[in-house]
N, C-alpha and C. Protein backbone atom coordinates (compact mmCIF):
# COMPACT_ATOMS: atom_id res chain seq x y z
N UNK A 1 26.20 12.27 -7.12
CA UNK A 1 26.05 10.86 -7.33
C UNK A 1 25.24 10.67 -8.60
N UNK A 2 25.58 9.76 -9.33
CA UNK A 2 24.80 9.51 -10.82
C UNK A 2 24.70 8.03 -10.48
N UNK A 3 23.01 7.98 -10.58
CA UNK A 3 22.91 6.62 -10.93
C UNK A 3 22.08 6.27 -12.62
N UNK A 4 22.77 4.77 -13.19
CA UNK A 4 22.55 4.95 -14.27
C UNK A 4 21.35 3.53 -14.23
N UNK A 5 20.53 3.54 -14.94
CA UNK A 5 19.20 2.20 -14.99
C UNK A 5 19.56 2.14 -16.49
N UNK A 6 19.34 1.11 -16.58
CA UNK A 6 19.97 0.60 -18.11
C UNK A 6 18.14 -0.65 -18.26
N UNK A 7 17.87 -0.73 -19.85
CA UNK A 7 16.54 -1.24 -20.08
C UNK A 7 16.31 -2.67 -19.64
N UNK A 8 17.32 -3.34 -19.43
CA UNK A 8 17.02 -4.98 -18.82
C UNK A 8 17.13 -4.94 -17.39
N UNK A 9 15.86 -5.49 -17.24
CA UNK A 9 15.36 -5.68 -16.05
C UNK A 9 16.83 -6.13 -14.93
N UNK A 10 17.49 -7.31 -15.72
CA UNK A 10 18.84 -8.24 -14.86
C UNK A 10 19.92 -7.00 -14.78
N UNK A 11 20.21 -6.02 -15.43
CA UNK A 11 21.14 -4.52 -14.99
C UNK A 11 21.22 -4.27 -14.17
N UNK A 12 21.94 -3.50 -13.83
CA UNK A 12 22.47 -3.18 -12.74
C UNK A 12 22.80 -1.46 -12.53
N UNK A 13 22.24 -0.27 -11.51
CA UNK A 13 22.61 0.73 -11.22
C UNK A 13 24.03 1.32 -10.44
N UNK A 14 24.27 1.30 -11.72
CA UNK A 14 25.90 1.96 -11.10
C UNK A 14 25.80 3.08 -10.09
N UNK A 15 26.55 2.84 -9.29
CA UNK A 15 26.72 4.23 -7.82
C UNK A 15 28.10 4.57 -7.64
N UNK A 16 28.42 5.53 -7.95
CA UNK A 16 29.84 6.05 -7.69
C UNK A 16 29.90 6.33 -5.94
N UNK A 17 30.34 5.59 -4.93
CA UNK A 17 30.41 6.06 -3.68
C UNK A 17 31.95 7.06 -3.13
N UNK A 18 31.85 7.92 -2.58
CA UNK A 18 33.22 8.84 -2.21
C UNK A 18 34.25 8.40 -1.98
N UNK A 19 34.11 7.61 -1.31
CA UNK A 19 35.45 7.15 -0.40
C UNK A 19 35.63 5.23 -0.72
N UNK A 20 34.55 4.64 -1.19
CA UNK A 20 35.10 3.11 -1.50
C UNK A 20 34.86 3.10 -2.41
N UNK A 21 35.22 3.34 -3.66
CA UNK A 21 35.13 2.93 -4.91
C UNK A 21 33.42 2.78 -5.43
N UNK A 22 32.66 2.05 -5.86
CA UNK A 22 31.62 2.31 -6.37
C UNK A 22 31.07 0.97 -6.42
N UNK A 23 29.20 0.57 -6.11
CA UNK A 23 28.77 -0.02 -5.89
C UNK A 23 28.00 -0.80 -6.88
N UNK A 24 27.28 -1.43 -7.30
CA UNK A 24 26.27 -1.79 -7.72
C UNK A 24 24.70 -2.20 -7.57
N UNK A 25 24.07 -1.77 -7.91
CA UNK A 25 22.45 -2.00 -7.74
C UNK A 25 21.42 -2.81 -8.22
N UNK A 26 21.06 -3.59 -8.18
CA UNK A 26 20.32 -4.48 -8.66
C UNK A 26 18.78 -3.48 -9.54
N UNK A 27 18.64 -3.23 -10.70
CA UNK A 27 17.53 -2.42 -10.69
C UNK A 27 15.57 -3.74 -10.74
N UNK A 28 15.05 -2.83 -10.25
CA UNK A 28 14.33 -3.55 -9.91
C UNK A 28 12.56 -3.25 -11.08
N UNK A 29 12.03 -3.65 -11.43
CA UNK A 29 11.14 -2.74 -12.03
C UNK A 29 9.71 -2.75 -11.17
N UNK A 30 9.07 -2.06 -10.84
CA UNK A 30 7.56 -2.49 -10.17
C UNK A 30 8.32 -2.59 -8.55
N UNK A 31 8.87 -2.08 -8.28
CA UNK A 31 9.05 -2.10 -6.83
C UNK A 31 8.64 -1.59 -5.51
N UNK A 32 8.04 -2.58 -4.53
CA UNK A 32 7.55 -1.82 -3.40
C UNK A 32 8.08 -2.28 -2.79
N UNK A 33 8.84 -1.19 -1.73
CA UNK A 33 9.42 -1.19 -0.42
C UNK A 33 8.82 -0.31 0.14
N UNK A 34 7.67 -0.65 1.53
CA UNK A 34 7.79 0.24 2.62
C UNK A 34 9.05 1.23 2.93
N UNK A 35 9.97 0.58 3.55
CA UNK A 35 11.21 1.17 4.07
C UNK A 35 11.84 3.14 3.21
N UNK A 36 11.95 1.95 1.44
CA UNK A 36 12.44 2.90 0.86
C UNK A 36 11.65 4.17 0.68
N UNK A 37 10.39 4.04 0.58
CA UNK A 37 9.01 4.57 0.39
C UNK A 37 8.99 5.64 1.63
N UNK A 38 9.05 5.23 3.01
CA UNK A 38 9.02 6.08 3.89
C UNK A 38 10.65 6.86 4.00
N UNK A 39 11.59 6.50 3.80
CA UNK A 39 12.77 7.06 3.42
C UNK A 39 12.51 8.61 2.27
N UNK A 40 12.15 8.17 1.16
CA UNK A 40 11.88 9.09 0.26
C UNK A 40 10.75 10.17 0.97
N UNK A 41 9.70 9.74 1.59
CA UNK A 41 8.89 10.52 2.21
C UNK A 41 9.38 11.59 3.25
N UNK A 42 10.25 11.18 3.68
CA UNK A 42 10.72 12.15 4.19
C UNK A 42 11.85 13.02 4.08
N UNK A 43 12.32 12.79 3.25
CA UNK A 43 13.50 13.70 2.21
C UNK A 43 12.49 14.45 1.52
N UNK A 44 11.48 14.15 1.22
CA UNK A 44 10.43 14.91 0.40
C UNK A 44 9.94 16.18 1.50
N UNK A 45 9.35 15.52 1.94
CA UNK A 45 8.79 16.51 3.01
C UNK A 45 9.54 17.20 3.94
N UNK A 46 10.85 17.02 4.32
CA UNK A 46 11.92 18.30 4.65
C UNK A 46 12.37 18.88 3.52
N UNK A 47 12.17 18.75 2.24
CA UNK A 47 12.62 19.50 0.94
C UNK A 47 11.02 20.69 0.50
N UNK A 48 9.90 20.12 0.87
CA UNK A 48 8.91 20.88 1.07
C UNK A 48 8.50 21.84 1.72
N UNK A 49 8.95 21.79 3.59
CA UNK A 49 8.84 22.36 4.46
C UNK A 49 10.10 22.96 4.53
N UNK A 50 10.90 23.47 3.49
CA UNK A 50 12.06 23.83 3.43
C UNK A 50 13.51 23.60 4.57
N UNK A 51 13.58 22.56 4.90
CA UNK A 51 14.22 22.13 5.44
C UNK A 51 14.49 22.58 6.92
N UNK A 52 13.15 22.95 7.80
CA UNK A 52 13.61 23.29 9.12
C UNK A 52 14.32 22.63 9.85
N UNK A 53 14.44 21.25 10.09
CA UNK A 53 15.60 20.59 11.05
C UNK A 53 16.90 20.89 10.52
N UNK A 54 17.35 20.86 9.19
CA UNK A 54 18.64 22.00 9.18
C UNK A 54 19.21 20.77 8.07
N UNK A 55 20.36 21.07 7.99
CA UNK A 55 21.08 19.83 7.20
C UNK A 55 21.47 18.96 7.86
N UNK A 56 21.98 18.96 8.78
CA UNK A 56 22.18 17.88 9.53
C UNK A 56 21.13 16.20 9.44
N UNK A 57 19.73 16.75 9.77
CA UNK A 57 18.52 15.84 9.56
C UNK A 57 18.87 15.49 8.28
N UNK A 58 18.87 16.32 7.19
CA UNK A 58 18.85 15.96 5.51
C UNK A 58 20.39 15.34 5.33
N UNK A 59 20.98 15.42 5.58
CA UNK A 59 22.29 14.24 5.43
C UNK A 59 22.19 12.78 6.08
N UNK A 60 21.66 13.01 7.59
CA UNK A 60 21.47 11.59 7.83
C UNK A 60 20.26 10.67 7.15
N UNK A 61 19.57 11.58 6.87
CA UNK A 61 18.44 10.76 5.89
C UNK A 61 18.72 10.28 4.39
N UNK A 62 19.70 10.93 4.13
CA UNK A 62 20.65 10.49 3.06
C UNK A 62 21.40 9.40 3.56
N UNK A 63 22.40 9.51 4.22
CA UNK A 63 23.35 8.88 4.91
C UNK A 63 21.98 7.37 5.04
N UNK A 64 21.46 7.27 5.47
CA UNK A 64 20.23 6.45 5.88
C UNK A 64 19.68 5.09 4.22
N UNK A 65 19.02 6.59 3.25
CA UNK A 65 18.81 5.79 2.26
C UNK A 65 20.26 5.20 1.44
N UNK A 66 21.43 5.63 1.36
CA UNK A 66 22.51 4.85 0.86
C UNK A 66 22.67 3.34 1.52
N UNK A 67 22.67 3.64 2.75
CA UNK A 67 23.19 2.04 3.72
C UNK A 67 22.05 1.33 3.26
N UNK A 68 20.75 1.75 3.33
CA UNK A 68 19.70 0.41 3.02
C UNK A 68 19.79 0.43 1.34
N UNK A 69 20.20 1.27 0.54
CA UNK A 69 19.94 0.63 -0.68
C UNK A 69 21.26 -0.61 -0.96
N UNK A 70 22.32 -0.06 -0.32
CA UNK A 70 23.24 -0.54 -0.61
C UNK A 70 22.80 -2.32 0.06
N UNK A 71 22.73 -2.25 1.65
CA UNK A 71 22.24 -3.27 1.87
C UNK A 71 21.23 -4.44 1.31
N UNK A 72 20.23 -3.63 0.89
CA UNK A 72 19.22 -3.79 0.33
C UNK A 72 18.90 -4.45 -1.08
N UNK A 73 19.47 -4.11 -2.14
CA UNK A 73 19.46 -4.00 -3.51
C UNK A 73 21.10 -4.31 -3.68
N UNK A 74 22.38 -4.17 -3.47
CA UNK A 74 23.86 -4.56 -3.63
C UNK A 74 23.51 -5.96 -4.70
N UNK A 75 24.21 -6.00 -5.82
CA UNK A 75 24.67 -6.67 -6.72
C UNK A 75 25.52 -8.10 -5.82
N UNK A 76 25.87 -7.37 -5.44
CA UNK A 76 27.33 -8.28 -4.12
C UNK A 76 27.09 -7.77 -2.78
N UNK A 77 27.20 -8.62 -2.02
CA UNK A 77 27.26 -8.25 -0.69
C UNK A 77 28.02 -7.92 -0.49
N UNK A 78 29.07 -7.16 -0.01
CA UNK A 78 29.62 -6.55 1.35
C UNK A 78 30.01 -6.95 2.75
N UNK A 79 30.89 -6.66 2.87
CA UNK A 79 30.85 -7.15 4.89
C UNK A 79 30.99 -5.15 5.39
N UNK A 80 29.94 -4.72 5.99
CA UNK A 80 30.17 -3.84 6.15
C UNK A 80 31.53 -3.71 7.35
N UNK A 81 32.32 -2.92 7.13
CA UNK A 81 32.94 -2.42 8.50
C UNK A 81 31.95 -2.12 9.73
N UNK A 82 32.15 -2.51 10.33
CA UNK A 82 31.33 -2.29 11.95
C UNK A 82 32.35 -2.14 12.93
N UNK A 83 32.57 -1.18 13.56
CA UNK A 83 33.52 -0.70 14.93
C UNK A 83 32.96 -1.48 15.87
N UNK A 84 33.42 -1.77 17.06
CA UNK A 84 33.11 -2.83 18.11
C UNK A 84 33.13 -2.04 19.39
N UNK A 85 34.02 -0.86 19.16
CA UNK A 85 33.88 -0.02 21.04
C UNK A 85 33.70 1.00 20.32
N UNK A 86 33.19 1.98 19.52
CA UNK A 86 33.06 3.01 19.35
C UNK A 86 33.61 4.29 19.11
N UNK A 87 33.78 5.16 19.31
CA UNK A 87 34.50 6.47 18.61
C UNK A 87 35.71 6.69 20.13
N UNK A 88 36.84 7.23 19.54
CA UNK A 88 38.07 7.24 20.76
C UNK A 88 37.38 7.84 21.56
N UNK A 89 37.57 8.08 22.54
CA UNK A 89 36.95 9.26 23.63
C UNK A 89 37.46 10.63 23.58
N UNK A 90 38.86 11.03 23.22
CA UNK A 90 38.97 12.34 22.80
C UNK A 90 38.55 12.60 21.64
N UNK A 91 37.92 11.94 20.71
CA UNK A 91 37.40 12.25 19.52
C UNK A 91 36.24 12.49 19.81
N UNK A 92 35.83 11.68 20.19
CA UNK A 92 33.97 12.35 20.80
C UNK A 92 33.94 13.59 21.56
N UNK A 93 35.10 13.64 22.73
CA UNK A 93 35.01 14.61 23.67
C UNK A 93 34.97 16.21 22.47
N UNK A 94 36.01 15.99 21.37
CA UNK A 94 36.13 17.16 20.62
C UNK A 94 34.85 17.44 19.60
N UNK A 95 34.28 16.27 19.34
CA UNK A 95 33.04 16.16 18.65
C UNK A 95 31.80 17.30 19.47
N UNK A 96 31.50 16.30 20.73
CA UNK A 96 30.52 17.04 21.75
C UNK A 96 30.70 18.75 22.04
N UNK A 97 32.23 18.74 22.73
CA UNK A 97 32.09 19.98 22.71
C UNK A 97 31.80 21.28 21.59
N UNK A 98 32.21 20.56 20.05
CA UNK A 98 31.79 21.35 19.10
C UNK A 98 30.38 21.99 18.96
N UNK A 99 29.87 20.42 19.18
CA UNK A 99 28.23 20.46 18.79
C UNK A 99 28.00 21.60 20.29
N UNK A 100 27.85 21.56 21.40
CA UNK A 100 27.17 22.58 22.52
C UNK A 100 28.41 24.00 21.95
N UNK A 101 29.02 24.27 21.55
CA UNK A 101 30.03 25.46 21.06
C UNK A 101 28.87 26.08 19.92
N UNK A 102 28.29 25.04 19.34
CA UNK A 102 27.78 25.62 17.98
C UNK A 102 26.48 25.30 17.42
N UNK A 103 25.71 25.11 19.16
CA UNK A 103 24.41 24.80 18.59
C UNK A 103 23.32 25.52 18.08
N UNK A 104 23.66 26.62 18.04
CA UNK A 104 22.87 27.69 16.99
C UNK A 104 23.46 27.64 15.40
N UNK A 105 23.93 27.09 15.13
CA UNK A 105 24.58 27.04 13.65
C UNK A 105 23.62 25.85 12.97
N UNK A 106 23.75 25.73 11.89
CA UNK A 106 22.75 24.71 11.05
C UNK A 106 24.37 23.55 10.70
N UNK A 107 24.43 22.63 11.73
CA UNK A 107 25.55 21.42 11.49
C UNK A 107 25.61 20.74 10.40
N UNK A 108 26.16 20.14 10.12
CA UNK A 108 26.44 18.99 8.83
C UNK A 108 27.26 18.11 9.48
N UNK A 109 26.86 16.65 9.23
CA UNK A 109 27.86 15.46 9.14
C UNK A 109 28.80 15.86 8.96
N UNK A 110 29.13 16.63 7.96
CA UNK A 110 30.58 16.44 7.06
C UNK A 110 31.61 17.40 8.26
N UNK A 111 30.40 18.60 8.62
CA UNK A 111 31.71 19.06 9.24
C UNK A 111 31.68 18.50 11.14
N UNK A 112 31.14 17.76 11.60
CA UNK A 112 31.51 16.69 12.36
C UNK A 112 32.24 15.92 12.74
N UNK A 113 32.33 14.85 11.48
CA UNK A 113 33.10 14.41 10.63
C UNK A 113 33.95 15.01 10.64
N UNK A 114 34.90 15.75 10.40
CA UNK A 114 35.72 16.93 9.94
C UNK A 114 36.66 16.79 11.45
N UNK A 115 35.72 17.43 12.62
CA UNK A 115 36.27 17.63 13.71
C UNK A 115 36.77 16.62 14.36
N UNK A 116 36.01 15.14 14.32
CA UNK A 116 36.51 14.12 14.77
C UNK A 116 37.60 13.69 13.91
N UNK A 117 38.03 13.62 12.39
CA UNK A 117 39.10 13.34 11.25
C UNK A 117 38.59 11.67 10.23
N UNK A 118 37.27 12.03 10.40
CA UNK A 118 37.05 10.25 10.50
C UNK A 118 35.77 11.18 8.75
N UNK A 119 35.55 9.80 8.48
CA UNK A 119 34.38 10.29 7.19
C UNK A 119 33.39 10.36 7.16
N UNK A 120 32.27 10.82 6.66
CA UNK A 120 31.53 11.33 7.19
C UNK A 120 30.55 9.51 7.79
N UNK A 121 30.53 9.11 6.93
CA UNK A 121 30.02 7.65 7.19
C UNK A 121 30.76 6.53 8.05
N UNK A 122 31.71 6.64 8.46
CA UNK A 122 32.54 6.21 9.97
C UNK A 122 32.28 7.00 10.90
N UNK A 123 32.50 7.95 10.91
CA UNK A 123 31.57 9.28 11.86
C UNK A 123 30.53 8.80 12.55
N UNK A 124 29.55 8.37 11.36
CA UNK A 124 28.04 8.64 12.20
C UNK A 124 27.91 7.07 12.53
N UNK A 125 28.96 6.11 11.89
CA UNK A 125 28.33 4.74 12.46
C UNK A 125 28.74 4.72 13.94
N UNK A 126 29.69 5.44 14.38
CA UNK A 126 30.89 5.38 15.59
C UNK A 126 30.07 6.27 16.33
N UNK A 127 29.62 7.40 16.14
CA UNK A 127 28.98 8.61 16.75
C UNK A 127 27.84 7.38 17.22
N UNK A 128 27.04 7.04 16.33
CA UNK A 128 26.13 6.52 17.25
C UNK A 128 26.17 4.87 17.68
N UNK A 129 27.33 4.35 17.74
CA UNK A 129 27.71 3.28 18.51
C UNK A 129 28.05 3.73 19.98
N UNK A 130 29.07 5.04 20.09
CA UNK A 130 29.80 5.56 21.18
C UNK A 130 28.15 6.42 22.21
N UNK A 131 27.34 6.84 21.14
CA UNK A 131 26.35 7.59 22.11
C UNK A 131 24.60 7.24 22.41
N UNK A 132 24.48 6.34 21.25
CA UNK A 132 23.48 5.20 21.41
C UNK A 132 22.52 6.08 20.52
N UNK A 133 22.65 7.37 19.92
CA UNK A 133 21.91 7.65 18.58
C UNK A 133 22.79 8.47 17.64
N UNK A 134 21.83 8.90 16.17
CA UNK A 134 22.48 9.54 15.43
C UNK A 134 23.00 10.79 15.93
N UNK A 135 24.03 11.75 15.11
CA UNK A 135 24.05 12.69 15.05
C UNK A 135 23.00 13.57 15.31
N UNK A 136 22.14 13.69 14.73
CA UNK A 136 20.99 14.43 14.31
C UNK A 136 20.14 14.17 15.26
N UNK A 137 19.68 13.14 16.09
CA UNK A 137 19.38 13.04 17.00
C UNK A 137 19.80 13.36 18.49
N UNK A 138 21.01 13.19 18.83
CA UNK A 138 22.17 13.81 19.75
C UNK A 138 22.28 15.86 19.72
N UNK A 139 22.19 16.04 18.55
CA UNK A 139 22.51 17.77 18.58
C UNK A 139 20.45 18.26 18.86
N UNK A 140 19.57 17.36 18.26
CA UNK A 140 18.29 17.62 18.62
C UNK A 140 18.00 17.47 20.11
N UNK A 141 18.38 16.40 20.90
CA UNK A 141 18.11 16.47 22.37
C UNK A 141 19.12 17.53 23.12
N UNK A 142 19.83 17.72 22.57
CA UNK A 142 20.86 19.00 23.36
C UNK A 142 20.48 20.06 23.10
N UNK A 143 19.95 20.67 21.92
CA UNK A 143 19.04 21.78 21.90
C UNK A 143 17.88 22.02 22.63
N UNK A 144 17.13 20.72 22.90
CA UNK A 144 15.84 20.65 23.71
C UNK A 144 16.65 20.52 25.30
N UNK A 145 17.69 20.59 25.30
CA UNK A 145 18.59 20.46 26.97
C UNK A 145 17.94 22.04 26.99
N UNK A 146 19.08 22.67 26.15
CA UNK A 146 19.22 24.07 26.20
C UNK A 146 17.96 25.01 25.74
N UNK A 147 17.41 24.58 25.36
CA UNK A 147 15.82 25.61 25.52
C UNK A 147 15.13 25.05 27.19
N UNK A 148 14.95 24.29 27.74
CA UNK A 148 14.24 24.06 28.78
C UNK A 148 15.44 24.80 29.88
N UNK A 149 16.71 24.75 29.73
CA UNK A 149 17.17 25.80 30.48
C UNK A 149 16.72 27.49 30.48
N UNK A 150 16.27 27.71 28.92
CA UNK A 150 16.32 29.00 28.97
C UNK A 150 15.18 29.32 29.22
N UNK A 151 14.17 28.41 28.97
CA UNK A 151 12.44 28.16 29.68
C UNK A 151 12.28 28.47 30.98
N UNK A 152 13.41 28.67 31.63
CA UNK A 152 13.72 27.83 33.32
C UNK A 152 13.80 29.77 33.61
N UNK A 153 14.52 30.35 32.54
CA UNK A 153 14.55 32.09 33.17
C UNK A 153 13.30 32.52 32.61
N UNK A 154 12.30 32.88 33.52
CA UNK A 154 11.33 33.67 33.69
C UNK A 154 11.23 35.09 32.44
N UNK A 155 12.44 35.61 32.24
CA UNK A 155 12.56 36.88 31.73
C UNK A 155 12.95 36.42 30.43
N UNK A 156 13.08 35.42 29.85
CA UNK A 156 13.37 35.27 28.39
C UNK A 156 11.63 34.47 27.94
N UNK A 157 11.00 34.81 26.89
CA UNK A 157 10.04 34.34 26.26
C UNK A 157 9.99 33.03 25.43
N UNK A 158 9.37 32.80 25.40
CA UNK A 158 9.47 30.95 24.42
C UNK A 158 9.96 31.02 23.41
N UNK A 159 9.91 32.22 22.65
CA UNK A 159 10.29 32.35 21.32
C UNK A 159 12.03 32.74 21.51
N UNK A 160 12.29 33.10 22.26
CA UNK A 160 13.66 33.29 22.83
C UNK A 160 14.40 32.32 22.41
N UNK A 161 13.86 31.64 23.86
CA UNK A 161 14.54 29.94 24.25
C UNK A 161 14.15 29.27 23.15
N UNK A 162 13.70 29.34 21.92
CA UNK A 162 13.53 28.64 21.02
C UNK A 162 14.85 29.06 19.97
N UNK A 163 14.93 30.34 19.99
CA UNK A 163 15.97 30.93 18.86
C UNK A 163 17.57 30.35 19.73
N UNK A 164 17.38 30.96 21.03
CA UNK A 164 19.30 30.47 22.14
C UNK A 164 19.03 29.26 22.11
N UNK A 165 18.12 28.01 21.84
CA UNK A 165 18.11 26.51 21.20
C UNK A 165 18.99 25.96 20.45
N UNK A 166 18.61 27.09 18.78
CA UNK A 166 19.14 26.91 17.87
C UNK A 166 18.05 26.33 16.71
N UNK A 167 16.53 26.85 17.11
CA UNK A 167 16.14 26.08 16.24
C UNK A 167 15.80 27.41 15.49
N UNK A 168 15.46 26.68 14.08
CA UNK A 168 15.50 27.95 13.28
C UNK A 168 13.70 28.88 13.09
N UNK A 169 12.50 28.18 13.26
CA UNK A 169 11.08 28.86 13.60
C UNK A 169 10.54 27.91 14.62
N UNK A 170 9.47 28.71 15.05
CA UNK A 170 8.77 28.55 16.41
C UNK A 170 8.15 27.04 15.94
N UNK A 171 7.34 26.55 14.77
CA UNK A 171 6.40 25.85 14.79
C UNK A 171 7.78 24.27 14.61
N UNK A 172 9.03 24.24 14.38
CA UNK A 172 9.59 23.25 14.18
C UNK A 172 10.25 23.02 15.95
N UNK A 173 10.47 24.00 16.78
CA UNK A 173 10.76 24.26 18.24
C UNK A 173 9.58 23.79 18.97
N UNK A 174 8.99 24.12 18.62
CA UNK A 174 7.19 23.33 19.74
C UNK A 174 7.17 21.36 19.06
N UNK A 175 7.43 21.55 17.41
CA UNK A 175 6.91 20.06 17.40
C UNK A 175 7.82 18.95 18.00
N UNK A 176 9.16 19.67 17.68
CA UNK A 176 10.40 18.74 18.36
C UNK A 176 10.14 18.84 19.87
N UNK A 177 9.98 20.44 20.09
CA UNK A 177 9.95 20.33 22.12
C UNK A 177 8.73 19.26 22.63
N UNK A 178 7.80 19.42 22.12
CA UNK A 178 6.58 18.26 22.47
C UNK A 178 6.61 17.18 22.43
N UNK A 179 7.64 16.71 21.23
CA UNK A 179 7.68 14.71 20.73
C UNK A 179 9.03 14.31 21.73
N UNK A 180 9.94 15.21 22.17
CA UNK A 180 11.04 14.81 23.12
C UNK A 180 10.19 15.24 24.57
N UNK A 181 9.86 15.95 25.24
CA UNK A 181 9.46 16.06 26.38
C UNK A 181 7.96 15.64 26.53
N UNK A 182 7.50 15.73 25.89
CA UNK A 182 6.01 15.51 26.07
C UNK A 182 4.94 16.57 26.61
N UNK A 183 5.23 17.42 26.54
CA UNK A 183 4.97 18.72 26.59
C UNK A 183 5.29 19.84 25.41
N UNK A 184 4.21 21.11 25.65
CA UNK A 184 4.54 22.29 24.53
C UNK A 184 6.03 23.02 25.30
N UNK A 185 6.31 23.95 24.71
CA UNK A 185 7.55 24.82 25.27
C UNK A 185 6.35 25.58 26.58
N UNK A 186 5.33 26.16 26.63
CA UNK A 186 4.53 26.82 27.75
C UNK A 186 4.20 25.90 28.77
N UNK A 187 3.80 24.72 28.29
CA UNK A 187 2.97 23.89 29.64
C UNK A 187 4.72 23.43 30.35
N UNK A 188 5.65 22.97 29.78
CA UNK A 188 6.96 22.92 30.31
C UNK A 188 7.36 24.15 31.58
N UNK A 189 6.91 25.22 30.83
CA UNK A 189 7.57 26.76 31.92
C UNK A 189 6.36 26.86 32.38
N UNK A 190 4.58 26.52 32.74
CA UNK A 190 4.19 27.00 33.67
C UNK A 190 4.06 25.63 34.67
N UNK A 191 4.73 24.55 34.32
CA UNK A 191 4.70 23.25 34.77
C UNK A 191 5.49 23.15 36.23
């Protein structure tokens, strides 16, 4: 994606988008947005911590800052497309079963997307109309399914059930297992 800022303030940032033709941006000079601000903050800081939630997290946070800039800053409004019942049900069904088939793999939207036939940005608006969150959120609570199962056998260790999870180190497996259950991965198995 190239965006271009041109010196008058009234310009406009050109955005080449994939699949609808290309947008416009209002450029702004001296700008504070909370929103965008905590957006960038955290593209920053999974690009720091080298990206332990995987790509998946780093696409929807992308996926994330496009819709609000676009919303946000758009030259022209838009009527976004909005689906009304959500993703077919054999499309999800082939979706879901991918994601538990392949939850040790580091996912991407795109190839999601891919499995359902839809783009990656119809995908995730439908994905989480049909399941009531993102992507990235949906393959994160199913990993925390599947480690508290493997928590549940005595003979596998935390660090185990953290790796048959799918998460990729121990300290990103405890912070996610703690902020979804409310518990560490140990107080869970001696609980």
């Amino acid at each position: 994606m190239e965006i271009q800022i041109h010196e008058r303030p009234e310009a406009f940032l050109h955005v080449p988008l994939l699949d609808r033709g290309s947008v416009e941006l209002i450029a702004r000079r001296a700008l504070v947005d909370p929103y965008l601000a905590a957006i960038l903050r955290a593209m920053r800081s999974e690009l720091v911590d080298g990206s332990p939630a995987g790509r998946l997290y780093g696409q929807s946070v992308i996926a994330a800052l496009g819709v609000y800039l676009v919303g946000s800053y758009a030259a022209r409004r838009s009527t976004p497309l909005s689906p009304k019942r959500g993703m077919p049900a054999c499309r999800l069904r082939r979706v879901l079963d991918y994601i538990d088939e392949n939850l040790t793999r580091d996912l991407a939207v795109t190839t999601l997307a891919s499995v359902a036939g839809m783009s990656p940005h119809y995908f995730s608006e439908l994905f989480r109309e049909s399941v009531g969150c993102s992507p990235h959120q949906y393959v994160l609570r199913r990993k925390i399914e599947r480690a508290k199962e493997c928590l549940r056998n005595p003979k596998r260790s935390v660090l185990e059930a953290g790796l048959a999870a799918g998460f990729e180190n121990p300290s990103h497996f405890a912070r996610a297992f703690r902020r979804f259950v409310g518990a560490t991965p140990r107080q869970f198995r001696a609980g």
